[in-house]
C-alpha atoms as a PDB file:
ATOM      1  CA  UNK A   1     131.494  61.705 105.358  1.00  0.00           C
ATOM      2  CA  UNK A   2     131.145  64.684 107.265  1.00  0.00           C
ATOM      3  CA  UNK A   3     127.861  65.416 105.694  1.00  0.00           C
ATOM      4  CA  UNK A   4     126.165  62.363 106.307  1.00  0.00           C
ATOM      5  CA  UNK A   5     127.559  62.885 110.345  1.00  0.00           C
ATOM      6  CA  UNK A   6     125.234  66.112 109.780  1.00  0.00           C
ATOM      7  CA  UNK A   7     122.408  64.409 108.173  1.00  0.00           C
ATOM      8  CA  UNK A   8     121.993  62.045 110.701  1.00  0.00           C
ATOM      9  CA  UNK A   9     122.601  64.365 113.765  1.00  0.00           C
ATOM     10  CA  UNK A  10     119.752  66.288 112.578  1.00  0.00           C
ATOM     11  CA  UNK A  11     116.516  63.797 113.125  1.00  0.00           C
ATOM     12  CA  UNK A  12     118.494  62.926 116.156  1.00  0.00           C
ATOM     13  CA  UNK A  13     118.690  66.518 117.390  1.00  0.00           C
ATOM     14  CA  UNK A  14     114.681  67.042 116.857  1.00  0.00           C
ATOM     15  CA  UNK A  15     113.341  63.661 118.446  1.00  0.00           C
ATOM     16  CA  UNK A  16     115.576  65.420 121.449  1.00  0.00           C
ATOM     17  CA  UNK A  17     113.626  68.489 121.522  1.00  0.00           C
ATOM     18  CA  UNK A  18     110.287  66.645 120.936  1.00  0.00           C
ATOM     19  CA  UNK A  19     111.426  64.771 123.915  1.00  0.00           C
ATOM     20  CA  UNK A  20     112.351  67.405 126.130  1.00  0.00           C
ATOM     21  CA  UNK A  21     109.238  69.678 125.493  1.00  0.00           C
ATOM     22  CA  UNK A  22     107.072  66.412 126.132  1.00  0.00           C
ATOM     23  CA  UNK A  23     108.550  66.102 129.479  1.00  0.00           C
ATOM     24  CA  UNK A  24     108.332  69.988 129.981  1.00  0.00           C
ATOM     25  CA  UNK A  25     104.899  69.131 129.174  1.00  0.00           C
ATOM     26  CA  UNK A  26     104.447  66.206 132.015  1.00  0.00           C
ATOM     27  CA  UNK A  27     106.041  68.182 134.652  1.00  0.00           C
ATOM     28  CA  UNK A  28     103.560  71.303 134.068  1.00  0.00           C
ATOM     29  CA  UNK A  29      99.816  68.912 134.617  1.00  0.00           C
ATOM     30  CA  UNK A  30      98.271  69.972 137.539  1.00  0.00           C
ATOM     31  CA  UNK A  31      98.082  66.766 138.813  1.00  0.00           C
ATOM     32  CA  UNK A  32      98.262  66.575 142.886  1.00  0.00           C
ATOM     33  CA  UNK A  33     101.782  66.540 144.632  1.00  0.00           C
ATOM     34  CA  UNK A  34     101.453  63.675 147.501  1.00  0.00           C
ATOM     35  CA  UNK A  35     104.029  62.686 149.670  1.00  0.00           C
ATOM     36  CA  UNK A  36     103.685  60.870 153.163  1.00  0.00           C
ATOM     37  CA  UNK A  37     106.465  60.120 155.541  1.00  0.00           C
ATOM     38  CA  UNK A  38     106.869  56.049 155.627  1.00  0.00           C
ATOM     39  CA  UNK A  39     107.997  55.481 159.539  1.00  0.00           C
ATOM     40  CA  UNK A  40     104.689  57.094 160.289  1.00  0.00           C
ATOM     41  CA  UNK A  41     101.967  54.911 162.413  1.00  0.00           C
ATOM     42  CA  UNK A  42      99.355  56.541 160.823  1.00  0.00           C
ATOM     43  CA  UNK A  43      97.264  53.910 162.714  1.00  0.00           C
ATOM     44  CA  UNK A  44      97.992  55.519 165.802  1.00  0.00           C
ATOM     45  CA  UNK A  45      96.638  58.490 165.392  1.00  0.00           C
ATOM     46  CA  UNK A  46      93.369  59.692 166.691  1.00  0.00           C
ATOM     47  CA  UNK A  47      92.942  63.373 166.970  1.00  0.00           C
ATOM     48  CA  UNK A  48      93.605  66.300 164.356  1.00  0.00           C
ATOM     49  CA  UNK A  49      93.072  69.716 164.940  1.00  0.00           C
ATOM     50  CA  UNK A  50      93.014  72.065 161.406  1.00  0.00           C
ATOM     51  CA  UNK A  51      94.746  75.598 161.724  1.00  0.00           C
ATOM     52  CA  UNK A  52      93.559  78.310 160.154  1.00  0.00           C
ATOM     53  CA  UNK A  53      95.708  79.370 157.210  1.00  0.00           C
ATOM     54  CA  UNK A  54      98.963  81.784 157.172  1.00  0.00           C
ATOM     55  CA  UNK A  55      98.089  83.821 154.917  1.00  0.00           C
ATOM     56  CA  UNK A  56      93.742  84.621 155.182  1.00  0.00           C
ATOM     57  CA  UNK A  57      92.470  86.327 152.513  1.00  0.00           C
ATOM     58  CA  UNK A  58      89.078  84.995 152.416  1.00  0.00           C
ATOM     59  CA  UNK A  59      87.578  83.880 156.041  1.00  0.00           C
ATOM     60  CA  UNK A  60      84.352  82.647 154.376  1.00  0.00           C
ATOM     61  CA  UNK A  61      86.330  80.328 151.918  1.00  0.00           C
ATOM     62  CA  UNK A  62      89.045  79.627 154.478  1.00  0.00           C
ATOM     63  CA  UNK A  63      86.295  78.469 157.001  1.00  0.00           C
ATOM     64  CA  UNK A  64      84.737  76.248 153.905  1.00  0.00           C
ATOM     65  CA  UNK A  65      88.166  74.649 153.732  1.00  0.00           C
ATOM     66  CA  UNK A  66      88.535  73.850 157.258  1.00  0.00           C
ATOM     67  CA  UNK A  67      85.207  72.089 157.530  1.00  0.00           C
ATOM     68  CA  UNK A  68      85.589  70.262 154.137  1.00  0.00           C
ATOM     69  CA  UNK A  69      89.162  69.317 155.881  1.00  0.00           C
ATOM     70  CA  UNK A  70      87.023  68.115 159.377  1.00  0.00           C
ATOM     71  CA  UNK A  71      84.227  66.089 157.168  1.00  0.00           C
ATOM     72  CA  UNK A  72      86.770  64.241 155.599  1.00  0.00           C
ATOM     73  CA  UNK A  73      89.264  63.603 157.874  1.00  0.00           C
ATOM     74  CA  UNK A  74      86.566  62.675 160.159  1.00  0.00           C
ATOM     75  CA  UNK A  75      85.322  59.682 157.409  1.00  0.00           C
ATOM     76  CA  UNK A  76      88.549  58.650 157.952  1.00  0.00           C
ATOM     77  CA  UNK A  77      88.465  57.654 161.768  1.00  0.00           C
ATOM     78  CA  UNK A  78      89.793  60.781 163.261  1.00  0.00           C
ATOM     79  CA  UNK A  79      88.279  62.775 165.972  1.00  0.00           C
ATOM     80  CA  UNK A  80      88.710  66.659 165.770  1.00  0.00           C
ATOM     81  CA  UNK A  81      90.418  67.956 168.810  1.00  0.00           C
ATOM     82  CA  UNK A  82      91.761  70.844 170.543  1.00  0.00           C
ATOM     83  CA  UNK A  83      95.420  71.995 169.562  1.00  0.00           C
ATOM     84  CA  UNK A  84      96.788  71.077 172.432  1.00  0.00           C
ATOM     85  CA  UNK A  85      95.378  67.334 172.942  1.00  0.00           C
ATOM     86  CA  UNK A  86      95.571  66.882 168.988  1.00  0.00           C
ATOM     87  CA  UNK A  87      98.028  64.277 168.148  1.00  0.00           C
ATOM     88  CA  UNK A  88      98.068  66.208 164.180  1.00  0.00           C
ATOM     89  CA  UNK A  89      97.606  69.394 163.103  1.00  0.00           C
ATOM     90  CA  UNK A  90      96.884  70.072 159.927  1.00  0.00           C
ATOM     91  CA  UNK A  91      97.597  73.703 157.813  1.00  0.00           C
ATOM     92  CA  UNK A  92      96.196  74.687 154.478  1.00  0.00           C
ATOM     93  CA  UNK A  93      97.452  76.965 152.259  1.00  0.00           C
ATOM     94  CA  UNK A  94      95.497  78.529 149.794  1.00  0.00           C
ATOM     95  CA  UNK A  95      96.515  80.649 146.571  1.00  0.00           C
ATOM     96  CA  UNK A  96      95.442  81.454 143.432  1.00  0.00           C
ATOM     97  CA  UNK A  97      97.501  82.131 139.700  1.00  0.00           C
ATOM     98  CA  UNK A  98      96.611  83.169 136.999  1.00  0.00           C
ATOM     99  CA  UNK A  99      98.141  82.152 133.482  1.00  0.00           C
ATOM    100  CA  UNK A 100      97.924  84.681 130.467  1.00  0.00           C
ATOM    101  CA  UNK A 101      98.678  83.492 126.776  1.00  0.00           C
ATOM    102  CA  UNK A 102      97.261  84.470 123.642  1.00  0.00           C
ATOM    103  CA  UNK A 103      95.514  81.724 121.222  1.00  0.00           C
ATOM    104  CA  UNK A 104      95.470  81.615 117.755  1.00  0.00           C
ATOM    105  CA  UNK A 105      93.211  79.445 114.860  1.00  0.00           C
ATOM    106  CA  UNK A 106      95.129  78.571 111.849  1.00  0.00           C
ATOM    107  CA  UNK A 107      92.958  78.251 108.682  1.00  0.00           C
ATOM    108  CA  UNK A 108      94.756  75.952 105.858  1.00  0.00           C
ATOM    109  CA  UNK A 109      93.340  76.879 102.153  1.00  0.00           C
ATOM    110  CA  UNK A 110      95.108  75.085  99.423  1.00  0.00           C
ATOM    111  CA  UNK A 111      94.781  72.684  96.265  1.00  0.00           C
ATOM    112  CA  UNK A 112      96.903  69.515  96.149  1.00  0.00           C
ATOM    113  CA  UNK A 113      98.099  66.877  92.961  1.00  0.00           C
ATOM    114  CA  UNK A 114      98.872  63.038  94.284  1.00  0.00           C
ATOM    115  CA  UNK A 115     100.072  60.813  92.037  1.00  0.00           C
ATOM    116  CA  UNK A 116     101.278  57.428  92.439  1.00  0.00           C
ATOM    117  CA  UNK A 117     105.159  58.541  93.427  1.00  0.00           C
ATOM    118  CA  UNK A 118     104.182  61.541  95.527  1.00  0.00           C
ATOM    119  CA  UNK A 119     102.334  64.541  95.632  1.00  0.00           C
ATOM    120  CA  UNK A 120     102.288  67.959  95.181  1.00  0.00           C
ATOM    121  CA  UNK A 121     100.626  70.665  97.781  1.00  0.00           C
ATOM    122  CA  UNK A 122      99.776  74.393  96.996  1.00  0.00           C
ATOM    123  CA  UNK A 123      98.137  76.333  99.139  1.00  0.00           C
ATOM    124  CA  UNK A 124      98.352  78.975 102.364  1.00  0.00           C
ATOM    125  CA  UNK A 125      98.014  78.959 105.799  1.00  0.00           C
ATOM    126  CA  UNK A 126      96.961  81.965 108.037  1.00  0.00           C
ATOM    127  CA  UNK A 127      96.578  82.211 111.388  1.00  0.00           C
ATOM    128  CA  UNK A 128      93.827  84.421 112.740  1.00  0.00           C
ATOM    129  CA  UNK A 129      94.231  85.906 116.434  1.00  0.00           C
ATOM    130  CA  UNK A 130      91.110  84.943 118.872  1.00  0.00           C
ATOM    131  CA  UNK A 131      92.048  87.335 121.637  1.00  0.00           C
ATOM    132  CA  UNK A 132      93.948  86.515 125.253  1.00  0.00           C
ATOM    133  CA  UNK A 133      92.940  84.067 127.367  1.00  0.00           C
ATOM    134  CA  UNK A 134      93.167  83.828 130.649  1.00  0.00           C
ATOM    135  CA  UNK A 135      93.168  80.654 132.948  1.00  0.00           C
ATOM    136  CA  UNK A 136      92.606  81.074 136.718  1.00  0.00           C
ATOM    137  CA  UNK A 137      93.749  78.501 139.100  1.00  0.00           C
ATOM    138  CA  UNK A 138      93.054  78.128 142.661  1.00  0.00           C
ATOM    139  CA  UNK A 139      95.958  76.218 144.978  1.00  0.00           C
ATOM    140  CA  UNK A 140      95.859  74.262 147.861  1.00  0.00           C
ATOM    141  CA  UNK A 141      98.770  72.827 150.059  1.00  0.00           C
ATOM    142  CA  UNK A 142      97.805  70.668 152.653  1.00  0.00           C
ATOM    143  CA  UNK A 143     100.380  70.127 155.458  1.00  0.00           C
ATOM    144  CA  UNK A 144     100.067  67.283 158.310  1.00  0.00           C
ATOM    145  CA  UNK A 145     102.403  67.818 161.381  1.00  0.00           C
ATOM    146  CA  UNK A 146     103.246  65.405 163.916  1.00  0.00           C
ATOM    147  CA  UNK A 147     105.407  66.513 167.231  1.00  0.00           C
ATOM    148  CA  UNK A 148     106.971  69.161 164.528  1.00  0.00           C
ATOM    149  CA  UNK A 149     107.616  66.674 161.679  1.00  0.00           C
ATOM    150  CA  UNK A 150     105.438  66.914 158.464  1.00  0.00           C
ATOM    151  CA  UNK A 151     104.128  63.085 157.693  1.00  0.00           C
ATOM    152  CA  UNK A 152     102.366  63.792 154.913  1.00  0.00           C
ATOM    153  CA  UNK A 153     101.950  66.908 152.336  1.00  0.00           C
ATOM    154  CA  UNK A 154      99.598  66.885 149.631  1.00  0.00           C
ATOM    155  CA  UNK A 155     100.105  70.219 146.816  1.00  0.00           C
ATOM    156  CA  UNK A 156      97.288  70.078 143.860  1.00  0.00           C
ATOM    157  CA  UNK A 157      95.682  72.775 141.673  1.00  0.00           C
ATOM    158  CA  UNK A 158      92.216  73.375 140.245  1.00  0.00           C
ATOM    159  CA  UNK A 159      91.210  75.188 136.640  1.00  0.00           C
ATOM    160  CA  UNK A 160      88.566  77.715 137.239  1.00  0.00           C
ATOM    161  CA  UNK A 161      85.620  77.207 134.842  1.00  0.00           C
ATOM    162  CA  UNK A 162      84.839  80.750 136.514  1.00  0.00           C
ATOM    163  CA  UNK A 163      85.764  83.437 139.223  1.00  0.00           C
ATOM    164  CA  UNK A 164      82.886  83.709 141.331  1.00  0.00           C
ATOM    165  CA  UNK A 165      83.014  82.508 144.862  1.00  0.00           C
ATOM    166  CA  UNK A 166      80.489  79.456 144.261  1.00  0.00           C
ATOM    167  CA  UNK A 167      82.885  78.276 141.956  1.00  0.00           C
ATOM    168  CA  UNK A 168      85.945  78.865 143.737  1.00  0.00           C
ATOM    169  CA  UNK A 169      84.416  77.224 146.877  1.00  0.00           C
ATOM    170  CA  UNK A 170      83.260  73.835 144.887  1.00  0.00           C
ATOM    171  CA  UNK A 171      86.751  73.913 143.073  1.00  0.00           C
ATOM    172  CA  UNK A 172      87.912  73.713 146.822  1.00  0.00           C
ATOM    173  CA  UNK A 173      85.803  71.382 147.858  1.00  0.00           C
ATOM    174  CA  UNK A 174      87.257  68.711 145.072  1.00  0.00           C
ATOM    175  CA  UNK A 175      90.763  69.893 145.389  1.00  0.00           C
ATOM    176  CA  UNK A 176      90.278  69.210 149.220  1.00  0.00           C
ATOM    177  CA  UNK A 177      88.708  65.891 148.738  1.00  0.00           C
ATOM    178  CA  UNK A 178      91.371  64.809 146.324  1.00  0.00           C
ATOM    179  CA  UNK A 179      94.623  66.233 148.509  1.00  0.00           C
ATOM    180  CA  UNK A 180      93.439  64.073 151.509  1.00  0.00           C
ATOM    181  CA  UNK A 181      92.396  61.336 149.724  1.00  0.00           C
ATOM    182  CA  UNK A 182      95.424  59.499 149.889  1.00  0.00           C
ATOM    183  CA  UNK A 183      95.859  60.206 154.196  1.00  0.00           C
ATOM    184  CA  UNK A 184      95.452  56.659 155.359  1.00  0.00           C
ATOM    185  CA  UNK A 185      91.899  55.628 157.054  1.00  0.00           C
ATOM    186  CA  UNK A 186      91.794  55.230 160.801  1.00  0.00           C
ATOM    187  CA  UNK A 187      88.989  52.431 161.402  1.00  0.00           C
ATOM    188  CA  UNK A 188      90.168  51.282 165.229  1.00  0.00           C
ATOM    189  CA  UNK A 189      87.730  54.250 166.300  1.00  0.00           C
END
């Protein structure tokens, strides 16, 4: 009795960790972090004004950002404004990671008997290192403040096909699209 307790505990026990790593796996996509604060009018609002990030590192890129940031928010309805008269401002903040991890190809050689009642496999399987790789991602938070309350906050990622700054700068230019996509339209205007 206690054996079969043991034998069944065991498939059990690894559809659990194929679970768990699956939702490990769900929780890492890079798929963008939007949240917007429901008692908002967003209707009511007319005027934005975009600060310039925290923490610069690149004014040419950073300035890129801010005008994507105007162009769209402006195809929304909105009217870019002085900080003081703006009834939003909106921060960005940009970063970049990079994920290391080493990749391997496994080659399978082998020979194999099947027969009507099962089968039989011989054979070897070696695994041949390809070198590191290296994934760059570029960041973007975008925050919306209203009289000191955030109404909406949008957090995404981009994969970096390369590092250059053309690259980076059209990465941007998606990631910005697609953070602000989801900011209600003001058509009153």
């Amino acid at each position: 009795m206690n054996n079969n307790k043991a034998g069944t505990s065991f498939p059990y026990r690894v559809v659990l960790v194929f679970l768990f790593c699956a939702w490990l796996a769900g929780c890492a996509s890079n798929k963008p972090q939007i949240k917007m604060r429901d008692e908002t009018n967003f209707a009511a609002l007319k005027t934005f004004y975009v600060q310039p990030p925290l923490n610069s590192v690149n004014p040419t890129l950073e300035q890129h950002m801010a005008s994507t940031i105007i162009t769209v928010l402006q195809g929304k309805g909105l009217t870019a404004a002085g900080e003081e008269d703006a009834d939003i401002k909106v921060g960005f903040f940009p970063s970049s990671r990079v994920e290391e991890g080493g990749s391997s190809v496994s080659i399978g050689l082998g020979t194999g008997v099947f027969g009507r009642s099962g089968g039989i496999s011989l054979g070897s399987i070696f695994s041949v290192p390809v070198g590191e790789q290296v994934t760059e991602y570029q960041n973007l938070q975008i925050e919306v403040v209203q009289n000191g309350e955030f109404i909406y906050s949008a957090a995404g990622s981009a994969e970096l096909e390369a590092s250059d700054s053309i690259t980076v700068q059209q990465a941007l230019t998606t990631l910005v699209e697609t953070l602000l996509e989801s900011f209600p339209a003001n058509r009153a205007n």
